[in-house]
Protein backbone atom coordinates (compact mmCIF):
# COMPACT_ATOMS: atom_id res chain seq x y z
CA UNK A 1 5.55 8.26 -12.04
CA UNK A 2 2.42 8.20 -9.52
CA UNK A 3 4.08 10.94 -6.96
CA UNK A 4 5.58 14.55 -7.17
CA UNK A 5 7.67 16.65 -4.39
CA UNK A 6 7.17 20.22 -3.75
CA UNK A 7 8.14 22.31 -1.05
CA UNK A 8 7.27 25.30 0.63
CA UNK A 9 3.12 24.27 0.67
CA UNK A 10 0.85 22.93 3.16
CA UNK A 11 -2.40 21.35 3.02
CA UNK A 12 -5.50 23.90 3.67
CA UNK A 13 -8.53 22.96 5.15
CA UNK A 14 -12.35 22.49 4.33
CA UNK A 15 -12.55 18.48 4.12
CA UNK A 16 -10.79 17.14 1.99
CA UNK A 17 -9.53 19.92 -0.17
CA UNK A 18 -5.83 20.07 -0.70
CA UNK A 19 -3.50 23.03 -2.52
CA UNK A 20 -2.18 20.58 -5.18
CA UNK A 21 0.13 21.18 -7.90
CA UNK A 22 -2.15 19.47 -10.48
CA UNK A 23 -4.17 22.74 -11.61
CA UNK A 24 -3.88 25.07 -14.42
CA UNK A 25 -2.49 28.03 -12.54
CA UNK A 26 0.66 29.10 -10.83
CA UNK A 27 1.75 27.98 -7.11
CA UNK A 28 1.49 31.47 -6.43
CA UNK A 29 -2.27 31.80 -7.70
CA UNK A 30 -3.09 28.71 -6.35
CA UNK A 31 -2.00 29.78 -2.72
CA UNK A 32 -3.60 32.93 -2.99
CA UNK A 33 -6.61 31.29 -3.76
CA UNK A 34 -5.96 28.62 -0.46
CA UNK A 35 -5.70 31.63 1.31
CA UNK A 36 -8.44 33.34 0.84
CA UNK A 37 -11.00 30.37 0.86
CA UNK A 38 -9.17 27.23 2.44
CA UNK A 39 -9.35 25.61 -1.19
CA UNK A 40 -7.83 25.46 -4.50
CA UNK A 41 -9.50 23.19 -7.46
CA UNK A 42 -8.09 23.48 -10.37
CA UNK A 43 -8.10 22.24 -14.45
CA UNK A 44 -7.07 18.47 -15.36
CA UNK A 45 -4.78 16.16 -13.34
CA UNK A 46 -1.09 16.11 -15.02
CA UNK A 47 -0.67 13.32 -17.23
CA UNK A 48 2.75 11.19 -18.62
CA UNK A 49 5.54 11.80 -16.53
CA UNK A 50 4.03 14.35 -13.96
CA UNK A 51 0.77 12.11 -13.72
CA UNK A 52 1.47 10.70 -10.02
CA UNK A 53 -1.16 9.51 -7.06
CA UNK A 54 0.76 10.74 -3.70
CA UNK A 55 2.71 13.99 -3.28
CA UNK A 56 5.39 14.89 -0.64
CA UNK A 57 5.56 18.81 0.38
CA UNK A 58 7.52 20.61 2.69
CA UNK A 59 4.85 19.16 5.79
CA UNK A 60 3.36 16.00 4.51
CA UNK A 61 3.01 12.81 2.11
CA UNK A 62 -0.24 12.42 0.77
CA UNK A 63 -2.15 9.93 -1.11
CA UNK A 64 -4.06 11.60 -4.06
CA UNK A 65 -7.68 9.94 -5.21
CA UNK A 66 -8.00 9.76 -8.76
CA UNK A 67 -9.76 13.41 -8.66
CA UNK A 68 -6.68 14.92 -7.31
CA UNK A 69 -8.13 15.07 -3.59
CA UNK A 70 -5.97 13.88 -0.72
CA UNK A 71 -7.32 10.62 0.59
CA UNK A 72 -4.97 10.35 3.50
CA UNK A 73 -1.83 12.17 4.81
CA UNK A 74 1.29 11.69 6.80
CA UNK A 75 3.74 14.75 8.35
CA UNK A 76 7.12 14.68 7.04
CA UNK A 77 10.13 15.37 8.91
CA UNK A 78 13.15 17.70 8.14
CA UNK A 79 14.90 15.08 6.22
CA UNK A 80 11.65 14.41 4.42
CA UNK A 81 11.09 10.84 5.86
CA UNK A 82 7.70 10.18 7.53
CA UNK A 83 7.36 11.70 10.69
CA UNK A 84 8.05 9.20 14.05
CA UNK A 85 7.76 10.59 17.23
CA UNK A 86 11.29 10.23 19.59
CA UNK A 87 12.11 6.42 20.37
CA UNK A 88 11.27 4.46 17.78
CA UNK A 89 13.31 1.36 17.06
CA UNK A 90 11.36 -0.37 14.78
CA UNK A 91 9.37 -0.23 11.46
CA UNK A 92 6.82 -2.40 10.47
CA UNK A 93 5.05 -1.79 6.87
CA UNK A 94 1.63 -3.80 6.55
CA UNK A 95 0.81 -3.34 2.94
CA UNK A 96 -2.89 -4.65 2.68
CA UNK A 97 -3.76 -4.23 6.03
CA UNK A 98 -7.54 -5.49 5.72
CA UNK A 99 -9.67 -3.55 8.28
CA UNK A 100 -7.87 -5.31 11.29
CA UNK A 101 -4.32 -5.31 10.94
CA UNK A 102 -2.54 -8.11 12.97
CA UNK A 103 -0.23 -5.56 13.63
CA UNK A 104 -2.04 -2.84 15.64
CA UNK A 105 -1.72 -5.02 18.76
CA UNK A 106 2.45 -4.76 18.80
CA UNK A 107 1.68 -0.81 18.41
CA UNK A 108 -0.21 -1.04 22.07
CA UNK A 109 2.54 -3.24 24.00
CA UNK A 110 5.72 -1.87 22.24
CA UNK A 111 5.87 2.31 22.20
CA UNK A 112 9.24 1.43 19.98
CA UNK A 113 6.93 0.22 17.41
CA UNK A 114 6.43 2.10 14.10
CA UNK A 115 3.59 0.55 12.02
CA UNK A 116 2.56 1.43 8.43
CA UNK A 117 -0.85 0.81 7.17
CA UNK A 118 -1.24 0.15 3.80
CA UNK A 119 -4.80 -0.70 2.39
CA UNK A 120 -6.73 -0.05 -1.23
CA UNK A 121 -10.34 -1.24 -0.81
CA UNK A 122 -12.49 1.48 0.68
CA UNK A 123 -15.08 -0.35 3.38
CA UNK A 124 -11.94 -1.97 4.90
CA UNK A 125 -9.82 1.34 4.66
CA UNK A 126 -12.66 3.23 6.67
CA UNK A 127 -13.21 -0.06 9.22
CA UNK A 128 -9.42 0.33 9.55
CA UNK A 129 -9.26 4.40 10.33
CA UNK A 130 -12.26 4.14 12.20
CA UNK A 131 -9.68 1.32 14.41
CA UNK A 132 -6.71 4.00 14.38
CA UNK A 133 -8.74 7.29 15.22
CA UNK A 134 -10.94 5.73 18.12
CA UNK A 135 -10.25 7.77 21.01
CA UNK A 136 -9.21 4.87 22.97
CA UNK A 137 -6.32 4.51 20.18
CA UNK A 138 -4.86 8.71 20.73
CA UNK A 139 -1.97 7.82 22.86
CA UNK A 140 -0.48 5.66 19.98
CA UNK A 141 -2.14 6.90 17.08
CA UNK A 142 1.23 9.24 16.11
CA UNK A 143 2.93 5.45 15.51
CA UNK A 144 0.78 4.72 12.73
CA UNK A 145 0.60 5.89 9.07
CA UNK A 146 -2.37 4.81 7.58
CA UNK A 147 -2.29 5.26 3.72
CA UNK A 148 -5.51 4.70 1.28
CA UNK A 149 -4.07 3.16 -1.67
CA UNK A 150 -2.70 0.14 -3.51
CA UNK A 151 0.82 -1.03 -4.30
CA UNK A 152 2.07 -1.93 -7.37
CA UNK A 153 4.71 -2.27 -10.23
CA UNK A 154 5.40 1.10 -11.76
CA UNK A 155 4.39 -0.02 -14.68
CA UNK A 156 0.50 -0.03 -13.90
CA UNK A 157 0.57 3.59 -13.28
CA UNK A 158 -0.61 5.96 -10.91
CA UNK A 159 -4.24 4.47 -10.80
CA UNK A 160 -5.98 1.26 -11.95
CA UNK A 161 -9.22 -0.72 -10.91
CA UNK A 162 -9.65 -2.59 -7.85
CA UNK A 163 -11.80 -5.56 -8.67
CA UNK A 164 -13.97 -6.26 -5.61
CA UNK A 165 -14.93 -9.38 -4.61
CA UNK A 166 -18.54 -10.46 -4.40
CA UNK A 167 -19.71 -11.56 -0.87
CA UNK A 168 -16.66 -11.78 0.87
CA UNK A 169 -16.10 -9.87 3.94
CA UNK A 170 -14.64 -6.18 3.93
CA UNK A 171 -13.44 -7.51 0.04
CA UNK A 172 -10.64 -9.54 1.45
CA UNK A 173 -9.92 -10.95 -2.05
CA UNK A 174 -10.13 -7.51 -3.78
CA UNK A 175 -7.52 -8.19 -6.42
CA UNK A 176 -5.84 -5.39 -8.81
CA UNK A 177 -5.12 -8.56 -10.87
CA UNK A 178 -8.40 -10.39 -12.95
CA UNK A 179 -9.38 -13.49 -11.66
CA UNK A 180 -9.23 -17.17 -13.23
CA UNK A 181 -12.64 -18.54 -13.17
CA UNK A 182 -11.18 -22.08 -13.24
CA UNK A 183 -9.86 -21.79 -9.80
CA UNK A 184 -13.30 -22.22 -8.67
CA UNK A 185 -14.00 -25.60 -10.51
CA UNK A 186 -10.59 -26.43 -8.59
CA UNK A 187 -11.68 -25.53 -5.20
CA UNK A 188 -11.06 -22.00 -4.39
CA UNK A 189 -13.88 -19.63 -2.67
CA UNK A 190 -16.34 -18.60 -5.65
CA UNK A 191 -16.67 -15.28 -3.47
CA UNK A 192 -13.25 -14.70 -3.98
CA UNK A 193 -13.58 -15.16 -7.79
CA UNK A 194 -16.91 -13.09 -8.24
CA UNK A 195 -16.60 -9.09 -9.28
CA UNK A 196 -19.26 -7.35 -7.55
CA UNK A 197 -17.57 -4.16 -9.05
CA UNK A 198 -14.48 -1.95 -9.95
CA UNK A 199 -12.97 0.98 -7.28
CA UNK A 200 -10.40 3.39 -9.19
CA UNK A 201 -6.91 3.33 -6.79
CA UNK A 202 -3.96 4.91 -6.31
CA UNK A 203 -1.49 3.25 -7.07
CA UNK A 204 2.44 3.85 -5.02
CA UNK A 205 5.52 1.55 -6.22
CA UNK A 206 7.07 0.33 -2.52
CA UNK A 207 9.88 2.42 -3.79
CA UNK A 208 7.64 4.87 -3.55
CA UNK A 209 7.26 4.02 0.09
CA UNK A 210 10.62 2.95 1.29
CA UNK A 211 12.25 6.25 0.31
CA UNK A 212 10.52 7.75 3.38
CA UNK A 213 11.21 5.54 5.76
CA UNK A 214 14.39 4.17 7.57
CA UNK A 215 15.19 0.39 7.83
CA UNK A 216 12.11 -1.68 8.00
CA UNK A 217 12.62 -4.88 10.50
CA UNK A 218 9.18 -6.19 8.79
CA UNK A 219 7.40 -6.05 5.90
CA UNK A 220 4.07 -7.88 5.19
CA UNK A 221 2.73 -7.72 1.66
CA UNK A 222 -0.52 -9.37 0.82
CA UNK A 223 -1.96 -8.31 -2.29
CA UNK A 224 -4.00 -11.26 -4.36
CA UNK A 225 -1.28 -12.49 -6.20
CA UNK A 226 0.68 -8.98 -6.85
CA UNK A 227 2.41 -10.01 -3.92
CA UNK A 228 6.21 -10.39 -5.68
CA UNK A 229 5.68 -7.79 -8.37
CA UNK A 230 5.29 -5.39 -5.21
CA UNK A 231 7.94 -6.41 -3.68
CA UNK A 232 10.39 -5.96 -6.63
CA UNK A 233 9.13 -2.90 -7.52
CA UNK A 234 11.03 -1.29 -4.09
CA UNK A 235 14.12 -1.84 -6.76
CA UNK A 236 17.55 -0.76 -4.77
CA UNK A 237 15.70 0.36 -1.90
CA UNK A 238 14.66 -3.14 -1.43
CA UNK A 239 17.58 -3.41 0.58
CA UNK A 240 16.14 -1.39 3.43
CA UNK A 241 14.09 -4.52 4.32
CA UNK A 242 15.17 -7.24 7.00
CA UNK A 243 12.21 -9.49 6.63
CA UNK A 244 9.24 -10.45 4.78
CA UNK A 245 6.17 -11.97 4.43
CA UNK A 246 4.17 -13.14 1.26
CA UNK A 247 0.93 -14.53 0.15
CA UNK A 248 1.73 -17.33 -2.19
CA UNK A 249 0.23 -20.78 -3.87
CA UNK A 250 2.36 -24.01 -3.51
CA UNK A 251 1.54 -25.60 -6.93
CA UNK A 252 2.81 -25.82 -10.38
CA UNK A 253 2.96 -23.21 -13.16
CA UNK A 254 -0.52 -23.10 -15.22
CA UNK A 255 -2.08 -25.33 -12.26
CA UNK A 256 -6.08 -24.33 -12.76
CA UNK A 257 -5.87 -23.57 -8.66
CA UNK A 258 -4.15 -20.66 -8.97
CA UNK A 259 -6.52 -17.64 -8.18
CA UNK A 260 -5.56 -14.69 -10.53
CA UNK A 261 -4.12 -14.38 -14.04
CA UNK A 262 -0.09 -13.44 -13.95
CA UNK A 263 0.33 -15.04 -10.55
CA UNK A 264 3.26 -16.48 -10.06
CA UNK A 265 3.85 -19.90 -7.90
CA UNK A 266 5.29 -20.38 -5.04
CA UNK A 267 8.39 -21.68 -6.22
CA UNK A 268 8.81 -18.56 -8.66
CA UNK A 269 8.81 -16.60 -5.70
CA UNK A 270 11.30 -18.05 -3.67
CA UNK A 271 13.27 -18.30 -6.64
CA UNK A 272 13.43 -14.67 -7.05
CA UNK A 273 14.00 -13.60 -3.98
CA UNK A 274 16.99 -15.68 -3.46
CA UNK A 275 18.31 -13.58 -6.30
CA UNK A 276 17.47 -10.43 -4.20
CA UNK A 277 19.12 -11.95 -0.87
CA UNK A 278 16.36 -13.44 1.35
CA UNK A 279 16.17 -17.07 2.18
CA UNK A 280 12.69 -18.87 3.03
CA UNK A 281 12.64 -19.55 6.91
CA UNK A 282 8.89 -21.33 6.93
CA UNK A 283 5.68 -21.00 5.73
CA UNK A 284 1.92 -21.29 7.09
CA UNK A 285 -1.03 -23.32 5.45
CA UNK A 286 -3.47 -20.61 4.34
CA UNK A 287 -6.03 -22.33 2.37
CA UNK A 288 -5.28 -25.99 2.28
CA UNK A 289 -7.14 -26.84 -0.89
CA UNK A 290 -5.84 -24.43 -2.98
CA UNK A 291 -2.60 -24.49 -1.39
CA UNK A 292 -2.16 -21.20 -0.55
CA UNK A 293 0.52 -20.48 2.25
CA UNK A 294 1.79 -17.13 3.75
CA UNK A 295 5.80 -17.76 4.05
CA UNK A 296 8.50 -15.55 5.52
CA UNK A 297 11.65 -14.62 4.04
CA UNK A 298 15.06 -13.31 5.94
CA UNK A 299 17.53 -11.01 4.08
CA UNK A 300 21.05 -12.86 4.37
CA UNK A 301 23.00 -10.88 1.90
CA UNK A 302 23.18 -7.87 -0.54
CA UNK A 303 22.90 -7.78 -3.81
């Protein structure tokens, strides 16, 4: 799994350092060590089972880089969900956020808006934090989580290699999935389809997510063709979400258009999440000549 749950431990200070249960020493040597120097480094990262990319302690849920350093943290509440201030009535999860979430906006006019930020790539990650810690942003800054890493299946792991697009702005088709170099030939942006180069990511399952959060009224998931295996990998707690939107191709299985290897069509999608109780309500012409449509998707039933 790419998480693990302590309690009992806070986070120390001096940058980035974190007291982390990934070390070759005891909790209790580790702490005295925090204690006495605001840090504690350790031996190698756990590995199999324990080898996970976020923890949750007692105070907070934190995304781990792939050296075991917290990239970005959340306080937790009593219960152990993330931490919303009084008067919040609705959750929105934005899971590749970009570096200018369409989402920040209903932050500002609603104060019963909860918005999670979800976003791998680290240029947009810092344009987005850089949006969320402005001064002008304070009074509504305790409404966001912002959370540097990817989502995923659980089957990728706890880390795996962002491929970056080349010359594309902020890496807005950074893909965890390879690229099909035919989908240029068939009209797709060739800056979409060149690797300039690899980032190492965490990597969270959205059941990873969703256990920490109450009902979500929206969920937007726009990942470069991981879009559906995201979405499935919230498993049971899938069921926690009221609507959705996806990133998807309108064309037919093995068409040369489609932009990333394992991608599945438009019609695959809404297939399968008919099977997990949403029906399509419309979609929205993306990309026109490779077909590529954001549609949105309304739970109707349980399953």
């Amino acid at each position: 799994r790419s998480w693990r749950a302590h309690e009992g431990l806070k986070p120390f200070g001096l940058g980035s350092a974190f007291l982390t249960g990934a070390l070759d020493m005891s909790w209790v040597e580790c702490w005295i060590l925090a204690t006495l120097v605001g840090v504690c480094f350790g031996g190698p990262r756990p590995r199999g089972e324990d080898a996970r990319s976020w923890r949750a302690h007692e105070k907070s849920f934190c995304v781990l880089s792939h050296t075991g350093e917290p990239t970005t943290c959340h306080p937790l509440d009593d219960s152990g969900m993330l931490l919303m201030p009084p008067g919040v009535r609705e959750v929105i999860v934005d899971v590749g956020a970009w570096w200018m979430s369409q989402f920040i906006p209903r932050v500002v006019e609603d104060p019963g808006v909860f918005l999670v930020l979800v976003e791998p790539q680290g240029s947009s990650f810092e344009h987005l934090r850089a949006k969320v810690d402005a001064a002008s942003f304070a009074r509504f800054r305790p409404r966001v989580a912002l959370l540097h890493a990817a989502l995923g299946p659980g089957a990728m792991g706890p880390y795996a290699e962002l491929r970056i697009a080349d010359g594309w702005q902020f890496g807005q088709c950074s893909s965890l999935l390879p690229s099909q170099r035919q989908a240029a030939r068939a009209g797709a942006r060739r800056s979409c389809l060149r690797q300039a180069r690899n980032e190492t990511v965490p990597v969270l399952s959205l059941r990873d997510l969703l256990q920490r959060l109450p009902e979500v009224s929206f969920l937007k998931i726009d990942a470069q063709g991981l879009d559906l295996d995201i979405l499935l990998s919230a498993e049971e707690l899938l069921d926690r979400v009221r609507e959705v939107e996806l990133e998807m191709q309108d064309v037919e299985v093995g068409d040369p258009r489609l932009l990333y290897k394992g991608q599945p069509t438009k019609s695959e999608v809404v297939q399968a999440l008919s099977h997990k109780g949403f029906e399509l309500l419309h979609c929205e012409s993306n990309e026109k000549d490779i077909r590529e449509q954001n549609c949105f998707f309304r739970r109707v039933s349980r399953v």
